[in-house]
C-alpha atoms as a PDB file:
ATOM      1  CA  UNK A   1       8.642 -19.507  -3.075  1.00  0.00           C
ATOM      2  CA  UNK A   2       7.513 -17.551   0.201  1.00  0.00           C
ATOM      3  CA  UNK A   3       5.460 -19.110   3.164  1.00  0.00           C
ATOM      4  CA  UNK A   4       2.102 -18.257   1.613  1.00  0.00           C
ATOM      5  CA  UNK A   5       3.052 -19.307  -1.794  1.00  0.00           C
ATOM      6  CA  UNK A   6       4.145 -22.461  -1.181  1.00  0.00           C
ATOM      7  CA  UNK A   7       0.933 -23.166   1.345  1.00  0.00           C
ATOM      8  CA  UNK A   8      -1.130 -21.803  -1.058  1.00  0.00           C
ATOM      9  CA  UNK A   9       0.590 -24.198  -4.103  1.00  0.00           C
ATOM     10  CA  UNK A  10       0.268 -27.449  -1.468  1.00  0.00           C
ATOM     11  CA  UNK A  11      -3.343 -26.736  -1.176  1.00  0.00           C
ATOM     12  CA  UNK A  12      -3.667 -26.760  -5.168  1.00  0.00           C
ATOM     13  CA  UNK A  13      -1.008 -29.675  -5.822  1.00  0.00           C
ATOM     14  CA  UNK A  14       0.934 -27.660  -8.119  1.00  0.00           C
ATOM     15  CA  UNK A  15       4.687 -27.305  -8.440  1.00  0.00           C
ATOM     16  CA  UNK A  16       4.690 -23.413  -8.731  1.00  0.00           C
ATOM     17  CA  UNK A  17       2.500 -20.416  -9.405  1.00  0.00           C
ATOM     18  CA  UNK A  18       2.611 -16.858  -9.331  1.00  0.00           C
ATOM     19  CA  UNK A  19       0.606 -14.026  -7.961  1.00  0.00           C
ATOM     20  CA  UNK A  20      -1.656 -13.386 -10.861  1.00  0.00           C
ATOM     21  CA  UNK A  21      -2.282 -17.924 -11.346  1.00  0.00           C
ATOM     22  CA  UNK A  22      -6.232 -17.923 -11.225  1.00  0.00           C
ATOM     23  CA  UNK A  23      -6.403 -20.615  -8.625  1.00  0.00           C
ATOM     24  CA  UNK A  24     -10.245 -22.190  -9.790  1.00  0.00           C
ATOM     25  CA  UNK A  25      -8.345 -22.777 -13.615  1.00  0.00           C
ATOM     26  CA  UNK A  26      -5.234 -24.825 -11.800  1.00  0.00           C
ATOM     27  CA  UNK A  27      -5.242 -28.601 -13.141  1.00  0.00           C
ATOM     28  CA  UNK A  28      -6.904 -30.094  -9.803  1.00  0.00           C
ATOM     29  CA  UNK A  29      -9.384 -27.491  -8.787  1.00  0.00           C
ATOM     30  CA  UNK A  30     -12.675 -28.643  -7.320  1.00  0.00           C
ATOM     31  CA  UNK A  31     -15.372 -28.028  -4.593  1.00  0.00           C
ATOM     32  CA  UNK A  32     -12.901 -29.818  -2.188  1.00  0.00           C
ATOM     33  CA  UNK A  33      -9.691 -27.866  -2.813  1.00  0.00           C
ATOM     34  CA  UNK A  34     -11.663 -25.017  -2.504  1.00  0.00           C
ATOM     35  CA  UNK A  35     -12.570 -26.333   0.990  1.00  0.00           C
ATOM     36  CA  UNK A  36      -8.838 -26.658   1.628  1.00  0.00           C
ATOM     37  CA  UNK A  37      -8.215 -23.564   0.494  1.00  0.00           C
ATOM     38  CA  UNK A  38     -10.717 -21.863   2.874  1.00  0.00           C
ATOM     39  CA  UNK A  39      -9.295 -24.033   5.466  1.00  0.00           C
ATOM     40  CA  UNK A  40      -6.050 -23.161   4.921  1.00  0.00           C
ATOM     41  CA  UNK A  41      -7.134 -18.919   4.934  1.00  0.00           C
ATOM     42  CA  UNK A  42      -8.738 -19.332   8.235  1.00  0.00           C
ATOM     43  CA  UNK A  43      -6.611 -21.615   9.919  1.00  0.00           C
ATOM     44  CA  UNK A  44      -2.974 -21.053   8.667  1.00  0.00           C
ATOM     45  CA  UNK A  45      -3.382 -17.070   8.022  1.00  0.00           C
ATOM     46  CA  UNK A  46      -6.195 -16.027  10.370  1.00  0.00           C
ATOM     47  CA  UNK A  47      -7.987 -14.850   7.620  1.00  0.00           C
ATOM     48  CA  UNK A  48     -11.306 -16.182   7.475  1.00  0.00           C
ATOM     49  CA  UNK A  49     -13.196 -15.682   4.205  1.00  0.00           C
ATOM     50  CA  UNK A  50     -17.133 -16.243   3.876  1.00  0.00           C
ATOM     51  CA  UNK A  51     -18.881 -18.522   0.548  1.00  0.00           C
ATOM     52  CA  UNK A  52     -19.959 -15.202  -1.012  1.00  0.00           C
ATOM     53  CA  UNK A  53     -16.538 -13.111  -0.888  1.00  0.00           C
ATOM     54  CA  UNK A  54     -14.454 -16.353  -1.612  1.00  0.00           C
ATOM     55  CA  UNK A  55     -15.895 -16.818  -4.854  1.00  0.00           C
ATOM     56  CA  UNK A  56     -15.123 -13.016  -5.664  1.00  0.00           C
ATOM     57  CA  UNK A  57     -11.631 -13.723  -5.386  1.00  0.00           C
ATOM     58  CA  UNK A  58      -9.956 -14.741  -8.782  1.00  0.00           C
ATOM     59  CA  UNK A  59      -5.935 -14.655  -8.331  1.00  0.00           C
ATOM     60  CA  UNK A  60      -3.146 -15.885  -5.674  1.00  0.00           C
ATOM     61  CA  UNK A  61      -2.618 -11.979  -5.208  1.00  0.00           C
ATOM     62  CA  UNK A  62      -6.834 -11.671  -4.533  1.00  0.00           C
ATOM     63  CA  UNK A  63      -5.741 -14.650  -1.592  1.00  0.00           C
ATOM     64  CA  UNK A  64      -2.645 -12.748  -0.525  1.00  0.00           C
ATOM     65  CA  UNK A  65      -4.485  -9.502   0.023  1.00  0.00           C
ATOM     66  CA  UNK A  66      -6.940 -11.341   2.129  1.00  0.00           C
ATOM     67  CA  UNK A  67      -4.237 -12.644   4.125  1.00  0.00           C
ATOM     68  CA  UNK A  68      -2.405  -9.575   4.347  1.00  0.00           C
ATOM     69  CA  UNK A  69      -5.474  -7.795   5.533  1.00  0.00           C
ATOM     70  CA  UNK A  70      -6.035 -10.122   8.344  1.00  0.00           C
ATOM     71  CA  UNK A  71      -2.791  -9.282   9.504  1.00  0.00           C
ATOM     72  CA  UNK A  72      -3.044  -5.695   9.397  1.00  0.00           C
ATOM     73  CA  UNK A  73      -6.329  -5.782  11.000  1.00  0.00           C
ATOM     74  CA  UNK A  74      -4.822  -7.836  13.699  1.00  0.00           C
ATOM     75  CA  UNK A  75      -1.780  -5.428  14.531  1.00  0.00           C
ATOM     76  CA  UNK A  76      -4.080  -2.552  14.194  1.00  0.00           C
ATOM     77  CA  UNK A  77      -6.702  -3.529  16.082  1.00  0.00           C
ATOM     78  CA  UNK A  78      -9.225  -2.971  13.528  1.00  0.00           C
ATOM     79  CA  UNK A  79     -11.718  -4.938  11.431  1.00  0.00           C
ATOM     80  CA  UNK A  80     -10.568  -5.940   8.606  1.00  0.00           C
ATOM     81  CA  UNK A  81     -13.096  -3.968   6.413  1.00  0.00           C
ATOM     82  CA  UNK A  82     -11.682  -0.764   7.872  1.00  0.00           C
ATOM     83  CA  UNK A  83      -8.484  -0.953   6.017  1.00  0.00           C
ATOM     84  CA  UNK A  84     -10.114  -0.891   2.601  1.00  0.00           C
ATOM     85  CA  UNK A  85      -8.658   2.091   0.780  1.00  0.00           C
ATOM     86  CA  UNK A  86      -6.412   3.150   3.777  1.00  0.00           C
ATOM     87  CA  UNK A  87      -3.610   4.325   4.513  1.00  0.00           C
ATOM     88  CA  UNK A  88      -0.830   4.939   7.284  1.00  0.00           C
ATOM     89  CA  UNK A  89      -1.852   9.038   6.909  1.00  0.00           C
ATOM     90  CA  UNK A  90      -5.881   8.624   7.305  1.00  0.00           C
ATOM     91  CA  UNK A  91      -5.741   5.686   9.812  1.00  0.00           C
ATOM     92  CA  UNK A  92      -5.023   7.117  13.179  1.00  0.00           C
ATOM     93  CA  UNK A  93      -3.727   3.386  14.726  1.00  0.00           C
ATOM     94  CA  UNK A  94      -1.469   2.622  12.033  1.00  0.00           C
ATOM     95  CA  UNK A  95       1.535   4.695  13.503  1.00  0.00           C
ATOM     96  CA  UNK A  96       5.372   4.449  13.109  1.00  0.00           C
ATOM     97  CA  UNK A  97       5.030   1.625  16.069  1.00  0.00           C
ATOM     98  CA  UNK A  98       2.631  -0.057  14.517  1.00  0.00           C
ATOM     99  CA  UNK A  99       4.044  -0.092  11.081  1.00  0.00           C
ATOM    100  CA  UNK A 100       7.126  -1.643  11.878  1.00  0.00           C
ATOM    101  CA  UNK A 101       5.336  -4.344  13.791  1.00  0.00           C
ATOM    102  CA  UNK A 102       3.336  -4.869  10.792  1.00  0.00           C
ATOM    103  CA  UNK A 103       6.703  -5.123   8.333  1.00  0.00           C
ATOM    104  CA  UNK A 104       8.404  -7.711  11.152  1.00  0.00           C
ATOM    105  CA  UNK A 105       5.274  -9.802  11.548  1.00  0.00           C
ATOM    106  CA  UNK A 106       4.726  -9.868   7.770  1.00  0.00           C
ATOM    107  CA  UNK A 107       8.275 -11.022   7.110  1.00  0.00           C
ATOM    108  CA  UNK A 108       7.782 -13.626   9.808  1.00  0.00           C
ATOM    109  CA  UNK A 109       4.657 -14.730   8.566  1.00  0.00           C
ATOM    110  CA  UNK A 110       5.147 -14.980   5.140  1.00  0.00           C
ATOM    111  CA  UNK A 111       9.228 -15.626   4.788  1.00  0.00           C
ATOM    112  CA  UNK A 112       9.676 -12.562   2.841  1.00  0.00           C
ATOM    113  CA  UNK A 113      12.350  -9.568   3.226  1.00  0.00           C
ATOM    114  CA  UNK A 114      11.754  -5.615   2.884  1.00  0.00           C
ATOM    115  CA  UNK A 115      14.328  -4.087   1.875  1.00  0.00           C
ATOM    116  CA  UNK A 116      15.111  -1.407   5.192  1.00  0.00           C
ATOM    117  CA  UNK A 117      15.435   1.627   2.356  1.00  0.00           C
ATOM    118  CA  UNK A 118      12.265   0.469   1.349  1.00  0.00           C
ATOM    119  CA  UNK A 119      10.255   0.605   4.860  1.00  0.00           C
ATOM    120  CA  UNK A 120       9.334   4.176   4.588  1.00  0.00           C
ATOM    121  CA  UNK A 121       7.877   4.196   1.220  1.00  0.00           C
ATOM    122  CA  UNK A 122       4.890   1.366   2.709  1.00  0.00           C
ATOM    123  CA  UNK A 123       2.463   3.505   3.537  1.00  0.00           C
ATOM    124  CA  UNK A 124      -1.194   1.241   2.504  1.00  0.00           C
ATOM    125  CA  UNK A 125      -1.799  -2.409   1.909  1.00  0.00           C
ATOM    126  CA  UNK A 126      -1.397  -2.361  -1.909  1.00  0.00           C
ATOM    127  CA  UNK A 127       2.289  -0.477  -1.278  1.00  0.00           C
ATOM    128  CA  UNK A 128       2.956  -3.922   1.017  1.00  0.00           C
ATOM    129  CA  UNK A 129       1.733  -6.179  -1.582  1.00  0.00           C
ATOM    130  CA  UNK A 130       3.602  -4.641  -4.826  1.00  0.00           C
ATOM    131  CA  UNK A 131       6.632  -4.355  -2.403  1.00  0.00           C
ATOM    132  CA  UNK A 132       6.140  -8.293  -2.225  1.00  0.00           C
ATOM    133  CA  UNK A 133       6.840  -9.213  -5.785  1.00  0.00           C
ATOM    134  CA  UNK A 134      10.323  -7.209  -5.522  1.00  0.00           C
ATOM    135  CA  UNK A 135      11.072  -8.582  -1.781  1.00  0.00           C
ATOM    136  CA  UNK A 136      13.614 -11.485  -1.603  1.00  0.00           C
ATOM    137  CA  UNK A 137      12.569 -14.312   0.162  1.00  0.00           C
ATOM    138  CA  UNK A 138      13.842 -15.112   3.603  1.00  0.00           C
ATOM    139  CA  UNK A 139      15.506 -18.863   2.872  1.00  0.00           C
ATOM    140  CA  UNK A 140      16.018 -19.610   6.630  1.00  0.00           C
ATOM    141  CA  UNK A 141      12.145 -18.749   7.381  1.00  0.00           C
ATOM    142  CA  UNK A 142      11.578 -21.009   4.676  1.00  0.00           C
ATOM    143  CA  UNK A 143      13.106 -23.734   5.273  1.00  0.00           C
ATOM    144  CA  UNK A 144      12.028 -24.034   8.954  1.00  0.00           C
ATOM    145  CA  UNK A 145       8.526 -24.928   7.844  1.00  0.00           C
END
């Protein structure tokens, strides 16, 4: 289980879940642990997420996205908002630069590994996040937590 996985499972005392686990229909969900969990978005990913989009996210992957977002945004120097439907050909800061600080940061941030063959073929957010199913996990990230 990757960085956000696991913080993401810690927050909804559960064992293990996948991308596509609706988080509000886990065993222990409440108003609280959905406090945690918008604690844990805005402190632990930098991703801060408002009452009214929160509660249209369903899935892990809906969290993930979020997450992922916030650190695009970040390298990029964009809003967040901006990267909706983007990609590294119609988004004039997301250069070659850029896009390999944005495939080291993720795989420091989240304890995951892109394949290198793999690198080239990124080119928006949902490419990132369907690479992240197939990526192995980085054990020694992992375990440093």
């Amino acid at each position: 289980m990757d960085k956000f996985m696991k913080a993401v499972a810690d927050v909804l005392e559960v064992d293990s879940l996948e991308l596509d686990t609706r988080f509000r229909e886990t065993p222990l969900w409440c108003s609280l642990v959905g406090f945690g969990m918008l604690v844990m978005m805005e402190n632990d990913w930098k991703a801060p997420l408002d009452i009214e989009r929160f509660l249209k996210l369903e899935t892990v992957r809906d969290l993930y996205r979020e997450a992922f977002a916030a650190l695009a945004a970040k390298i990029f120097g964009v809003e967040r908002s901006a990267l909706a439907g983007r990609s590294c050909g119609d988004l004039p800061e997301w250069d070659s630069v850029n896009h390999l600080r944005l495939v080291m940061e993720a795989e420091r941030r989240f304890g995951i590994t892109y394949p290198l063959e793999t690198i080239p073929a990124l080119k928006s957010l949902d490419d990132f996040i369907s690479m992240r199913e197939t990526a192995p996990e980085r054990q020694d990230a992992i375990s440093k937590r």
